[in-house]
N, C-alpha and C. Protein backbone atom coordinates (compact mmCIF):
# COMPACT_ATOMS: atom_id res chain seq x y z
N UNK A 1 -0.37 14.11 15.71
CA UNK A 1 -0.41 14.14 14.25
C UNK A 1 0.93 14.60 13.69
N UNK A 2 1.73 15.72 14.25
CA UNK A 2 2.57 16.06 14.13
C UNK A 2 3.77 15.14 13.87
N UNK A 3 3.70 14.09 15.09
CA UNK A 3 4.95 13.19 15.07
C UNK A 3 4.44 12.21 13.92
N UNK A 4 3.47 11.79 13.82
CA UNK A 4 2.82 10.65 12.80
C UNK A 4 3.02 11.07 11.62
N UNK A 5 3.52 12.32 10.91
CA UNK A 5 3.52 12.84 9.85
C UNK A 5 5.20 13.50 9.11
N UNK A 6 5.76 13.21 10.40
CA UNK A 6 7.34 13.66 10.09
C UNK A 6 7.63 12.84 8.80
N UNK A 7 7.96 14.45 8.10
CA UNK A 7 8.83 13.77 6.87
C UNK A 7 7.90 13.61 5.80
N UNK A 8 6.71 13.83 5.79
CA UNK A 8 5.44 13.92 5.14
C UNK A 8 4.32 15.31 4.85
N UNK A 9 4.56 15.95 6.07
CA UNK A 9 3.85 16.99 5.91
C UNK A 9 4.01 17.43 7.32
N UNK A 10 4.20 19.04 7.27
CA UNK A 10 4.18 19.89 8.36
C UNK A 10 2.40 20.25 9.32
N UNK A 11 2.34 20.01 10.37
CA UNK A 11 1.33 20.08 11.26
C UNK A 11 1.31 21.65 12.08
N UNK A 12 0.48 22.51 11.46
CA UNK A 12 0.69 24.23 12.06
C UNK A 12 -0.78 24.67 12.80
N UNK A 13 -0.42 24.97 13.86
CA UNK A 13 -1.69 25.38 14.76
C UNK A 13 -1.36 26.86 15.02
N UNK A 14 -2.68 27.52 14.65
CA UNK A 14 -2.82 28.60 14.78
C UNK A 14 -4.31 29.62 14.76
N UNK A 15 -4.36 30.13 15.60
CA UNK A 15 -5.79 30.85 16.07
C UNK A 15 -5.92 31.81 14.46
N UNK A 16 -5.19 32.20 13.75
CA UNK A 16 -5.45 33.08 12.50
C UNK A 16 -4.49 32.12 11.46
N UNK A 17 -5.29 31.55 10.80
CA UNK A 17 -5.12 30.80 9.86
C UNK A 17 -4.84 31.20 8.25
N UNK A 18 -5.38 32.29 8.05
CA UNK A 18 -4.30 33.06 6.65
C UNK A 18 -3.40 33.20 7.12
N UNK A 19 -2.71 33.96 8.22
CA UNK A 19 -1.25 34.32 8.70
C UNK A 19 -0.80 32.77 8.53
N UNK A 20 -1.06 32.17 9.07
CA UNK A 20 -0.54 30.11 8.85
C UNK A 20 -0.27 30.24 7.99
N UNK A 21 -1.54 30.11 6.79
CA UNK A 21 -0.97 29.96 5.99
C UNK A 21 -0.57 30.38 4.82
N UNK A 22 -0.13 31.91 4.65
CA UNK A 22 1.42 32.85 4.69
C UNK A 22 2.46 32.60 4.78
N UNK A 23 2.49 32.16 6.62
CA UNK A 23 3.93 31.64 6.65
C UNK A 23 4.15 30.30 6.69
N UNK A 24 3.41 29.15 5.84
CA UNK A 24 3.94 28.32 5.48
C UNK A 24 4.31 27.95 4.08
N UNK A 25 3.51 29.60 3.35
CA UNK A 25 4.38 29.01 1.72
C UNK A 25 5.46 30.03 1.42
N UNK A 26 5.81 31.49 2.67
CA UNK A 26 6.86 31.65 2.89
C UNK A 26 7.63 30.94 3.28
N UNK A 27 7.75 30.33 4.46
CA UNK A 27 8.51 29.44 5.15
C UNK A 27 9.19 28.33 4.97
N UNK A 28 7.99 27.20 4.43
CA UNK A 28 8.18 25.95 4.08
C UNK A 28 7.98 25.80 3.10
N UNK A 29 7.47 26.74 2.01
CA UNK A 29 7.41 26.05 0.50
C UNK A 29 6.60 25.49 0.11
N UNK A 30 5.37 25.52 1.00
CA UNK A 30 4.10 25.01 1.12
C UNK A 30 3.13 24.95 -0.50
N UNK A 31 2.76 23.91 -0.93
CA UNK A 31 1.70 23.99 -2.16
C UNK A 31 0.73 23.59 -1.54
N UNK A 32 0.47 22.68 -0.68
CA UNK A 32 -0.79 22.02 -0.40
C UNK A 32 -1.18 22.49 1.08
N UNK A 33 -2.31 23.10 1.42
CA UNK A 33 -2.86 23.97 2.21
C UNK A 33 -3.73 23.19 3.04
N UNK A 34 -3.77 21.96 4.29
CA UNK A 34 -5.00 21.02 4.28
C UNK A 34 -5.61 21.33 5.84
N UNK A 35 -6.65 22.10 5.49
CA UNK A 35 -7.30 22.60 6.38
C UNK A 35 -8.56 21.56 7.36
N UNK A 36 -8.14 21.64 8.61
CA UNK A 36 -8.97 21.05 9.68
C UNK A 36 -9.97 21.67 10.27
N UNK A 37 -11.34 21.67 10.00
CA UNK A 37 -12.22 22.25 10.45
C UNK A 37 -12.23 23.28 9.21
N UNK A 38 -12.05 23.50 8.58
CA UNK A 38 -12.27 24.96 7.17
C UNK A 38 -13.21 25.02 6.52
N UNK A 39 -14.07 23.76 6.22
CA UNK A 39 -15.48 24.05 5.21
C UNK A 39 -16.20 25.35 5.75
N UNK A 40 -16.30 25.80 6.99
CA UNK A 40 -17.11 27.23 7.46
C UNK A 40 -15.97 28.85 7.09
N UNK A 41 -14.52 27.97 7.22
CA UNK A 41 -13.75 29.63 7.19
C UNK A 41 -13.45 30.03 5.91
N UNK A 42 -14.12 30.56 5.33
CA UNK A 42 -14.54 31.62 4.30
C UNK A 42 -13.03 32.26 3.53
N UNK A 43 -12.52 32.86 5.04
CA UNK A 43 -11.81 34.16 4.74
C UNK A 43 -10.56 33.51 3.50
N UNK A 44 -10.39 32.21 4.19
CA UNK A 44 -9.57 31.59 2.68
C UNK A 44 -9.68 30.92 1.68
N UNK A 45 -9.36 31.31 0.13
CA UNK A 45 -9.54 31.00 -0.67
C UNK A 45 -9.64 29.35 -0.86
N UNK A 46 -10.17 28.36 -1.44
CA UNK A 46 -9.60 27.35 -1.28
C UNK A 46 -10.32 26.41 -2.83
N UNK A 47 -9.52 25.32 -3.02
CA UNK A 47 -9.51 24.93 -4.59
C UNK A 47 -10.44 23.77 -4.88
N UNK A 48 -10.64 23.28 -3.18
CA UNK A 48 -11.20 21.75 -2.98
C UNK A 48 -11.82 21.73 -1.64
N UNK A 49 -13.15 21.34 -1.54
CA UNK A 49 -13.92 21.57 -0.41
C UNK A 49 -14.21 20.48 -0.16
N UNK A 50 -13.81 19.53 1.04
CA UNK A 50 -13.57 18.19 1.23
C UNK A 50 -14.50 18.14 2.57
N UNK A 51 -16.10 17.66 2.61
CA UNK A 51 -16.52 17.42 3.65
C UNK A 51 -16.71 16.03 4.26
N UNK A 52 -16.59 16.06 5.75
CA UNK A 52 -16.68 14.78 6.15
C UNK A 52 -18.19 14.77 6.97
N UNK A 53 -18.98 13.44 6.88
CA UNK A 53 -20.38 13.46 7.56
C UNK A 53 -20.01 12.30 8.06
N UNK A 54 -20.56 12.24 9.37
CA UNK A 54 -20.19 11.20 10.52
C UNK A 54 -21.71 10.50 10.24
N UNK A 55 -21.84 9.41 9.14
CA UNK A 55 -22.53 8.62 9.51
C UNK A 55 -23.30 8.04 10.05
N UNK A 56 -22.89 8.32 11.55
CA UNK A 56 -23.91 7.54 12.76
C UNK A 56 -24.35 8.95 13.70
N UNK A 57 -24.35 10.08 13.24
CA UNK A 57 -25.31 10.83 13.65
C UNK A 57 -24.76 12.27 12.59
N UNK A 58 -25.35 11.59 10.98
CA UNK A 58 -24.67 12.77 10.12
C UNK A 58 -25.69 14.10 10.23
N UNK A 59 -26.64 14.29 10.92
CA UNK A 59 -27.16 16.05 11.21
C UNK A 59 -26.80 16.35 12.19
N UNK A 60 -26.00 16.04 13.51
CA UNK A 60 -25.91 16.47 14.55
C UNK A 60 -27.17 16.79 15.15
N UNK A 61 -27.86 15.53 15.81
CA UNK A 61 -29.51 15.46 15.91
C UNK A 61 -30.27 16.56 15.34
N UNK A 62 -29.92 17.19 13.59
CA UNK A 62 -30.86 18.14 13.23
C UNK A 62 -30.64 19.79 14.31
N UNK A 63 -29.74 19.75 14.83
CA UNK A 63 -29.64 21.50 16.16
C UNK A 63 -28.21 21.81 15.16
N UNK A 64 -28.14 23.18 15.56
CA UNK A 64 -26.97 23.79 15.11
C UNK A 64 -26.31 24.02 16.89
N UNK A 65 -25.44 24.58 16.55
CA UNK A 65 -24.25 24.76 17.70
C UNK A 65 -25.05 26.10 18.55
N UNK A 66 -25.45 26.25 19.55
CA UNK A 66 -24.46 24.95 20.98
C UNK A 66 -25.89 24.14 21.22
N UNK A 67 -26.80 24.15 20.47
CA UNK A 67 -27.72 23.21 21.01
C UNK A 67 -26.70 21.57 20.41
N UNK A 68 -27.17 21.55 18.93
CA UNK A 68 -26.28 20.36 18.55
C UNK A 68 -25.28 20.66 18.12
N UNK A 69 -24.52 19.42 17.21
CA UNK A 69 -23.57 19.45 16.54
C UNK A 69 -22.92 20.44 15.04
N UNK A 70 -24.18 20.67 14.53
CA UNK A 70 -24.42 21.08 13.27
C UNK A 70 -23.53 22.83 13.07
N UNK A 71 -22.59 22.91 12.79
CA UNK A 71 -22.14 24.48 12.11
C UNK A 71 -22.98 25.19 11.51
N UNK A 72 -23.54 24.84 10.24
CA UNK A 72 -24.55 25.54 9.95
C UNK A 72 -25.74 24.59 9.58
N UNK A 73 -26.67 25.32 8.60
CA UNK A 73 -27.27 24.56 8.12
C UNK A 73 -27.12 23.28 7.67
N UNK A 74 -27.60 22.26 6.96
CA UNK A 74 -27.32 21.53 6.37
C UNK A 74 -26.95 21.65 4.52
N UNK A 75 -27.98 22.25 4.25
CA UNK A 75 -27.92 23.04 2.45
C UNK A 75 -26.33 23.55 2.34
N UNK A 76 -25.70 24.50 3.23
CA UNK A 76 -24.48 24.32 3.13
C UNK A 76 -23.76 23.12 2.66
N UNK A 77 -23.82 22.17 2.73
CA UNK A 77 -23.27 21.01 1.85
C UNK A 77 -22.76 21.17 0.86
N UNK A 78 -23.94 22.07 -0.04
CA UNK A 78 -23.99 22.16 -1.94
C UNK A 78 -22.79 22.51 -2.29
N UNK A 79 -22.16 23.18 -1.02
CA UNK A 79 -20.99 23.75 -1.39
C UNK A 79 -19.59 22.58 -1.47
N UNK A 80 -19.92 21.58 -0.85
CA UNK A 80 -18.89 20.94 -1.10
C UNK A 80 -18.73 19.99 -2.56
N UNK A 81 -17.13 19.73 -2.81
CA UNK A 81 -16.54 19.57 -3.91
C UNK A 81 -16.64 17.76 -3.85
N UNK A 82 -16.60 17.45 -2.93
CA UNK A 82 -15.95 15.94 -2.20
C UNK A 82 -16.91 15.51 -0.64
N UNK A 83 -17.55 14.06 -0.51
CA UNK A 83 -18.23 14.20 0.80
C UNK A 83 -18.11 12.63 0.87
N UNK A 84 -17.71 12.73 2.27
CA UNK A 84 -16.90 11.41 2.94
C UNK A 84 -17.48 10.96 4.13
N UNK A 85 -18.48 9.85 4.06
CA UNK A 85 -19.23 9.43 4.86
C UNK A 85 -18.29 8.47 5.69
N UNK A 86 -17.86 9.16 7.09
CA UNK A 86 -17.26 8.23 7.85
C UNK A 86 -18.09 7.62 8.80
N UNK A 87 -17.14 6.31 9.27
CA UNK A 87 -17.64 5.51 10.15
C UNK A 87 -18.91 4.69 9.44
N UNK A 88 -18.90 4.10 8.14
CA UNK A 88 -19.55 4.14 7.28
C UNK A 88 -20.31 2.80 7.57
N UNK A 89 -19.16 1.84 8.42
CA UNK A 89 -19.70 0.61 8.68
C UNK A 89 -20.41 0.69 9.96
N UNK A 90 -20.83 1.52 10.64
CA UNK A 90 -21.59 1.68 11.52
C UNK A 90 -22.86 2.22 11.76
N UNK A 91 -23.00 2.72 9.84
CA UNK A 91 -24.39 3.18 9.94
C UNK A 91 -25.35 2.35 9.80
N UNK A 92 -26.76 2.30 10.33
CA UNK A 92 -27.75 1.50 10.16
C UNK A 92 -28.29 1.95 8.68
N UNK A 93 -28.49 2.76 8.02
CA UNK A 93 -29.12 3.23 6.74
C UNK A 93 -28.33 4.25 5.88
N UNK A 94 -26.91 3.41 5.87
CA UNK A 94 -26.30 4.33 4.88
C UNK A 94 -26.57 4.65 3.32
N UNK A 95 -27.46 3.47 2.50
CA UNK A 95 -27.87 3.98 1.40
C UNK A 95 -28.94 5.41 1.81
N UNK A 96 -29.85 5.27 2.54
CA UNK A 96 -30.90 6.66 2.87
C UNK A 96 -29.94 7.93 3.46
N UNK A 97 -28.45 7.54 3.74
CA UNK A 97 -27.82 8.76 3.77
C UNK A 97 -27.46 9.30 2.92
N UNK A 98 -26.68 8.14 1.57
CA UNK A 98 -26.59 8.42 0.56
C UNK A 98 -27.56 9.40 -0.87
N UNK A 99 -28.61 8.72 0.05
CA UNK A 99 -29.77 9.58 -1.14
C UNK A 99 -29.86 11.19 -0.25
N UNK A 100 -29.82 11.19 1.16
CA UNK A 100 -30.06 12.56 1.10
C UNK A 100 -29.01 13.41 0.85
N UNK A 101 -27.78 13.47 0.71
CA UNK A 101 -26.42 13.94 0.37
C UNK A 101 -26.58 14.03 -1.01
N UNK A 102 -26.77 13.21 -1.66
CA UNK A 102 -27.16 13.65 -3.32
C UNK A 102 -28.01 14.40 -3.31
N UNK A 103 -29.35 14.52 -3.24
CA UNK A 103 -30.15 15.14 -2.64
C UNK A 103 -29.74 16.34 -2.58
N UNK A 104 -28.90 16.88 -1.50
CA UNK A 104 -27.98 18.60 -1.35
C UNK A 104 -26.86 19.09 -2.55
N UNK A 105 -26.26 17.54 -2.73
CA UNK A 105 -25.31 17.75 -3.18
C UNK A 105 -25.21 17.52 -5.01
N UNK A 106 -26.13 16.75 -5.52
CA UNK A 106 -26.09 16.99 -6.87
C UNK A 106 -25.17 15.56 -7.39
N UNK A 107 -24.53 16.08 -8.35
CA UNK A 107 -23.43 14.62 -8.51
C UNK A 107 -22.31 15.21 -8.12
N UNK A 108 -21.95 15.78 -6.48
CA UNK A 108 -20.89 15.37 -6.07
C UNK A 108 -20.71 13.97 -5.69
N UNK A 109 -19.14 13.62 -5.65
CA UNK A 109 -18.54 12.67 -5.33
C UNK A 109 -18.86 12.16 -4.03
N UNK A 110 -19.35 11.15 -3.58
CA UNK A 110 -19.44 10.57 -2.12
C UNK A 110 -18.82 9.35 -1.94
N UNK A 111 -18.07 9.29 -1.21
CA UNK A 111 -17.25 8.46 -0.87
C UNK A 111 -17.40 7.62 0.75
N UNK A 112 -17.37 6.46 0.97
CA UNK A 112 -17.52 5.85 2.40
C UNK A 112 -15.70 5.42 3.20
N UNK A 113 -15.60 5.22 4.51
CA UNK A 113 -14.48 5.31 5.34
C UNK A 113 -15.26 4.69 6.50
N UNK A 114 -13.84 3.96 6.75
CA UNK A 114 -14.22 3.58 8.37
C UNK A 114 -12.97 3.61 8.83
N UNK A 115 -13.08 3.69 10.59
CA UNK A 115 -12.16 3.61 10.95
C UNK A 115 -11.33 2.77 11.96
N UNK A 116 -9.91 1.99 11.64
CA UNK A 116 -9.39 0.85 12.35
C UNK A 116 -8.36 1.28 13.27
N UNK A 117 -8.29 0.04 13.99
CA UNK A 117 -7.16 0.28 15.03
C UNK A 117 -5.98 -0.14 14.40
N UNK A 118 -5.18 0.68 13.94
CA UNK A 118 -3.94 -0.02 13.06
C UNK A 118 -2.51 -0.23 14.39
N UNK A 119 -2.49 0.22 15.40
CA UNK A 119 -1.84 0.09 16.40
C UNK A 119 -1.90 0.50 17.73
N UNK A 120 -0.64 -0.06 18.82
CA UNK A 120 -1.31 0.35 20.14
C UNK A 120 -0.36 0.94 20.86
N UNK A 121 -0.08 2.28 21.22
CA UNK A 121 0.86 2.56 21.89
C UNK A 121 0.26 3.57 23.41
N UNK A 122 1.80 2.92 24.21
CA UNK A 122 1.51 3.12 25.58
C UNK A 122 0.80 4.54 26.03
N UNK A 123 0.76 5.17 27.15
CA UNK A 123 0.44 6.62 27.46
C UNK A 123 1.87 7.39 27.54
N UNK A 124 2.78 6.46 27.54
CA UNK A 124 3.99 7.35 27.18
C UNK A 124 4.41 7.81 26.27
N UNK A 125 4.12 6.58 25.33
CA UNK A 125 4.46 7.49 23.53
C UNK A 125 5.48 6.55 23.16
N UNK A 126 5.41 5.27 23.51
CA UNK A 126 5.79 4.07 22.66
C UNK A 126 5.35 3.32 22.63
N UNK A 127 5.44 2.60 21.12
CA UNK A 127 4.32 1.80 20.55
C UNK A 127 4.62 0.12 21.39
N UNK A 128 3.21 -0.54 21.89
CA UNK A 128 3.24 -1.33 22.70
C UNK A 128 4.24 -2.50 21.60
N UNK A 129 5.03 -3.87 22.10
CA UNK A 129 5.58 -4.82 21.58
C UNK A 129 4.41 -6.15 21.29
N UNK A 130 4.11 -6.41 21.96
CA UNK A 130 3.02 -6.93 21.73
C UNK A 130 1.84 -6.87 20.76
N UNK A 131 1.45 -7.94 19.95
CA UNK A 131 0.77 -7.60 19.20
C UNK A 131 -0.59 -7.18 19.41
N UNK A 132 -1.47 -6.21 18.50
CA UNK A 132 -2.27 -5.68 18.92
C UNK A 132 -3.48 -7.10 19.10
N UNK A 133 -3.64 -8.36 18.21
CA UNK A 133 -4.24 -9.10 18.46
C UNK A 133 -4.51 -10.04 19.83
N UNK A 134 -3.23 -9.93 20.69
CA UNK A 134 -2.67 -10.39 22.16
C UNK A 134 -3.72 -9.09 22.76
N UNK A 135 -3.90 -8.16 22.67
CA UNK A 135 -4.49 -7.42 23.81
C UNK A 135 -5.80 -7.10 23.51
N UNK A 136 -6.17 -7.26 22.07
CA UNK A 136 -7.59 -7.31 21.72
C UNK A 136 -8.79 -8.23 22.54
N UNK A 137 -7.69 -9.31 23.14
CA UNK A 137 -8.42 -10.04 24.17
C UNK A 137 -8.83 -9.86 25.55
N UNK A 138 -7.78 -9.30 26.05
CA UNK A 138 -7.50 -8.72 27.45
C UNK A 138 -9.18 -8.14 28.03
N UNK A 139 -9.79 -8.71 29.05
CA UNK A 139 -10.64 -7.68 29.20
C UNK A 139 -10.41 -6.11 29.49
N UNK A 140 -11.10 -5.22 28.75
CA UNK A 140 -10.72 -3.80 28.84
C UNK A 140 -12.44 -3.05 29.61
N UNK A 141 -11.22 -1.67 30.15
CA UNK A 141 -12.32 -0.96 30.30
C UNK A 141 -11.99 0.33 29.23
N UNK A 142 -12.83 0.53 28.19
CA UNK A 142 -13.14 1.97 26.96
C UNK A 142 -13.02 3.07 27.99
N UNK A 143 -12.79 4.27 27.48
CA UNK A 143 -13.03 5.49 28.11
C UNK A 143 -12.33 6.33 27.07
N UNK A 144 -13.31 7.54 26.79
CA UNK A 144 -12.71 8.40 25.74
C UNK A 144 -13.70 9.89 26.40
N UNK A 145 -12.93 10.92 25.83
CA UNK A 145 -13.86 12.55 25.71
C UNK A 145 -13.49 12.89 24.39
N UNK A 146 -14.49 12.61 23.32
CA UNK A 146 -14.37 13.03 22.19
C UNK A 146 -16.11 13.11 22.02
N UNK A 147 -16.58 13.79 20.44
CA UNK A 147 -17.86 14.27 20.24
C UNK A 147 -18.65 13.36 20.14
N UNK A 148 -18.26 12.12 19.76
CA UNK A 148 -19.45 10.87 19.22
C UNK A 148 -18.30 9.96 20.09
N UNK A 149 -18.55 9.55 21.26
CA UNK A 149 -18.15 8.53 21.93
C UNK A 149 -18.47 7.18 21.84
N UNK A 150 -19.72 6.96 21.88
CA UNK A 150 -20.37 5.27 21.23
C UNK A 150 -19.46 4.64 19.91
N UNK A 151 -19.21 5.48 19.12
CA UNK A 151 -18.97 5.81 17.87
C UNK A 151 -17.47 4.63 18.13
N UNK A 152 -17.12 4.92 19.40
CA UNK A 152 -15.51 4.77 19.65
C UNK A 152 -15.72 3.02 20.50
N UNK A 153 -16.57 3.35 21.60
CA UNK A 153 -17.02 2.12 21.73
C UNK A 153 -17.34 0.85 20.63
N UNK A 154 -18.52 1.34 19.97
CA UNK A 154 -18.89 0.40 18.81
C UNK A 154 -17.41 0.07 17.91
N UNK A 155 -16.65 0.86 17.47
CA UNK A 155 -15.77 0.06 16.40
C UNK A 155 -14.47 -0.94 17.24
N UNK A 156 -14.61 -0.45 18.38
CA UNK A 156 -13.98 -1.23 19.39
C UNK A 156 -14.51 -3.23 19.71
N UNK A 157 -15.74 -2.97 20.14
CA UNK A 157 -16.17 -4.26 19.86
C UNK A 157 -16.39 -4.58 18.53
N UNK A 158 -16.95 -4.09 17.51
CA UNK A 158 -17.14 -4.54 15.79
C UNK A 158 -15.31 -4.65 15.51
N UNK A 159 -14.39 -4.64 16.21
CA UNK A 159 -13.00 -5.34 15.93
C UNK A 159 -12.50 -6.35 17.29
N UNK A 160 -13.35 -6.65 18.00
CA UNK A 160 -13.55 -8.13 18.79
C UNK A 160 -12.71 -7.52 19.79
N UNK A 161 -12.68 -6.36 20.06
CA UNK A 161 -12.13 -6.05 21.34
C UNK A 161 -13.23 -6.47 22.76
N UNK A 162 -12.47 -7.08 23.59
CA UNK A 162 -12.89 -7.53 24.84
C UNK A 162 -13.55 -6.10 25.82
N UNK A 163 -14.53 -5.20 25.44
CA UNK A 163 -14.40 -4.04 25.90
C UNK A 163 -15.50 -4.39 26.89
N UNK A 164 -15.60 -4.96 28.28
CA UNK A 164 -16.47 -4.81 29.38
C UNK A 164 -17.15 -3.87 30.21
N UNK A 165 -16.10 -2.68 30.20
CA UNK A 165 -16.67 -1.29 30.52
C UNK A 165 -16.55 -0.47 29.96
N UNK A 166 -17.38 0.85 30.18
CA UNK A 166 -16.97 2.17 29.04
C UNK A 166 -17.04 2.89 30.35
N UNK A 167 -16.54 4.35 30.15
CA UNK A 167 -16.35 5.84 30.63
C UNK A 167 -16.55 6.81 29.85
N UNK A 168 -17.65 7.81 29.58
CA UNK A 168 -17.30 8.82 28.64
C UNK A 168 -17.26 10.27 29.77
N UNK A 169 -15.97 10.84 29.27
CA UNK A 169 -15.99 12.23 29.57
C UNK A 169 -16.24 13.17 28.90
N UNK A 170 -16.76 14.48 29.07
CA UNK A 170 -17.19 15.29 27.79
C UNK A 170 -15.90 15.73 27.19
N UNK A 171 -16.44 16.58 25.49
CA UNK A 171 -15.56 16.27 24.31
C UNK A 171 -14.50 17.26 24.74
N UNK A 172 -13.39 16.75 24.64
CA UNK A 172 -11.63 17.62 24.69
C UNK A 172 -11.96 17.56 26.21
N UNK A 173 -12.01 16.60 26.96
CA UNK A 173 -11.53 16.90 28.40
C UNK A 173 -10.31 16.70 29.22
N UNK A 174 -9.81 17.32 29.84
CA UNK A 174 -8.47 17.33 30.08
C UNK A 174 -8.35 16.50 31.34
N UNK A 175 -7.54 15.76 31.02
CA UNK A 175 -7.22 14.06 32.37
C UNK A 175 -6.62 15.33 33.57
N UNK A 176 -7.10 15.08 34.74
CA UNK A 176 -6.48 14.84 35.95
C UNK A 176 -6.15 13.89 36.85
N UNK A 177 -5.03 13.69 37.67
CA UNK A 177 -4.85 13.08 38.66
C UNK A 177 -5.95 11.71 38.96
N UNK A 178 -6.94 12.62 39.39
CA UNK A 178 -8.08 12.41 40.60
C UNK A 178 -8.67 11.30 39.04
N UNK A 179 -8.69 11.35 37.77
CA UNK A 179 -9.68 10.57 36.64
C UNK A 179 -9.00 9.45 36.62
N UNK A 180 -7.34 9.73 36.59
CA UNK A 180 -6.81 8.24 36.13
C UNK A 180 -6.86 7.44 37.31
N UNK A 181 -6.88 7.70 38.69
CA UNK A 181 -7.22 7.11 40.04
C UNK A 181 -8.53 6.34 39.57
N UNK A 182 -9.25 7.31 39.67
CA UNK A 182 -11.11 6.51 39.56
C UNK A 182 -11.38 5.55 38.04
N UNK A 183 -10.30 5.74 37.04
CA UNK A 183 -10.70 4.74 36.45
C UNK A 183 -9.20 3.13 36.28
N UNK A 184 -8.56 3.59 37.02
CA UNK A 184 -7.83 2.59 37.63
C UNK A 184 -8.24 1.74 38.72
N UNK A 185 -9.02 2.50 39.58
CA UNK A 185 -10.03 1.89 40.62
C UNK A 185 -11.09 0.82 39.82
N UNK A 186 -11.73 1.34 39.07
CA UNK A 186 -12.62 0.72 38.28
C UNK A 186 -12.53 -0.39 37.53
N UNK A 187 -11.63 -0.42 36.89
CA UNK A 187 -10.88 -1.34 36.11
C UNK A 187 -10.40 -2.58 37.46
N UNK A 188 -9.79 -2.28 38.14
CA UNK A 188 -9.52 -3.20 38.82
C UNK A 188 -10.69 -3.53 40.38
N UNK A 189 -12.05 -3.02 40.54
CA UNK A 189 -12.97 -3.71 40.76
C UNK A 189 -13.65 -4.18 39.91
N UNK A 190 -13.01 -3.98 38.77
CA UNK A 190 -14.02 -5.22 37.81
C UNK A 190 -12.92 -6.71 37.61
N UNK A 191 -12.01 -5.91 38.20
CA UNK A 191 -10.90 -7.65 37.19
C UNK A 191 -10.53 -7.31 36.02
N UNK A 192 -10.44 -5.93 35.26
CA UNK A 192 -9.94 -5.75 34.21
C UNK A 192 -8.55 -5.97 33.82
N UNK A 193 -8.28 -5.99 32.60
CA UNK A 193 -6.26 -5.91 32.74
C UNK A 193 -6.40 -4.83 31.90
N UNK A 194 -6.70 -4.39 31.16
CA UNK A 194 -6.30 -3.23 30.48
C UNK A 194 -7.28 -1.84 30.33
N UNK A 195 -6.65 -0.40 30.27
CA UNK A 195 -7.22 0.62 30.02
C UNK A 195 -7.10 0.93 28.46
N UNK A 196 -7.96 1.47 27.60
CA UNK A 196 -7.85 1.51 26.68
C UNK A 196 -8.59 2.84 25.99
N UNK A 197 -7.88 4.03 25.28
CA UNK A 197 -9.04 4.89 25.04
C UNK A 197 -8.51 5.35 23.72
N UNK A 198 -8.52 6.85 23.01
CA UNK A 198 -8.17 7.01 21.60
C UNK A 198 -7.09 7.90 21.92
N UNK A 199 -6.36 8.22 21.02
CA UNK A 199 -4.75 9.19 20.50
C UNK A 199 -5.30 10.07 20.90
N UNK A 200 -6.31 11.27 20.64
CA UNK A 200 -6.69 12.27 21.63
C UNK A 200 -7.03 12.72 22.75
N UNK A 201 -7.43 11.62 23.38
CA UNK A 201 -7.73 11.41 24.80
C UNK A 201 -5.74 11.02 25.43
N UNK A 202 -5.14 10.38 24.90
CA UNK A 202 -3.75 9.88 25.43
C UNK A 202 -3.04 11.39 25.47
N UNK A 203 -3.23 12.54 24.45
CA UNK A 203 -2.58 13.83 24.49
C UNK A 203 -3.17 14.40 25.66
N UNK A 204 -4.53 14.81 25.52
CA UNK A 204 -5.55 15.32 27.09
C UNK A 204 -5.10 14.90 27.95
């Protein structure tokens, strides 16, 4: 995100996030404060409460954390300012999501998103020459460790990607050696030509 944003906006990771962000309107001159994961952290003030609901499983099967997905309740919502139903083209009953979000939320703003493959770059960190439509064909094998994996599959084929196999590893898993072997193996007992997975999985 960092490199994708040069020249646009500064990318700051940090386990205490008032100190962040302190020293980024000391530092950098900072006005705009855009917090990842923040609808739960309290401790900072904030002007605009921007939630996102994943569409294709927006309660986190109804469990809170560590059974499911869910931070807190759901009624927590009310609190948001702004609510952004992603992956929007993948829901089966997004008007009945729509009504229950109003529902919590009142006449906040709800807004829909999906998300595209706007490009393809290598595991090294340059963007392939080839156009992304040339490899959309290629038979591929999917493989990702992120929270809603299908999620990654599905918009993969719903954009005519040739995706013949999948792999899911659990969410933030870190590649070893011994993974890119077994799914290089794989790929090529199927006859695949290409590996293909998401920008967070390529950092892991």
């Amino acid at each position: 995100m960092a490199e994708s944003l040069i020249g646009r906006a500064a990318v700051i990771c940090d386990a205490n996030r008032v100190g962040a962000a302190k020293w980024a309107i000391r530092e950098l001159g900072t006005e705009v404060l855009l917090l990842d994961d923040g609808f739960q952290h309290l401790r900072i003030a904030r002007d605009l409460n921007i939630a996102l609901v994943d569409a294709t499983v927006p309660w986190g099967e109804g469990m809170m954390l560590p059974a499911g997905r869910l931070r807190e309740p759901v009624g927590g919502l009310a609190r948001a300012d702004i609510v952004i139903l992603t992956r929007s083209d993948q829901a089966e009953q997004l008007d009945k999501l729509r009504d229950r979000v109003s529902k919590l939320c009142g006449d906040t703003p709800v807004f829909s998103a999906r998300t595209v493959v706007s490009r393809i770059v290598e595991l090294g960190g340059s963007e392939v020459g080839t156009a992304v439509e040339d490899i959309r064909g290629c038979s591929a094998l999917a493989f990702c460790g992120i929270g809603n994996p299908q999620s990654f599959f599905n918009q993969l084929r719903n954009e005519h990607w040739n995706v013949v196999n999948t792999k899911v590893f659990r969410d933030h898993h870190v590649y070893e050696q011994k993974d890119v072997d077994e799914l290089i193996e794989l790929a090529m007992r199927n006859g695949l030509q290409t590996l293909i997975t998401t920008a967070k999985d390529a950092i892991n």
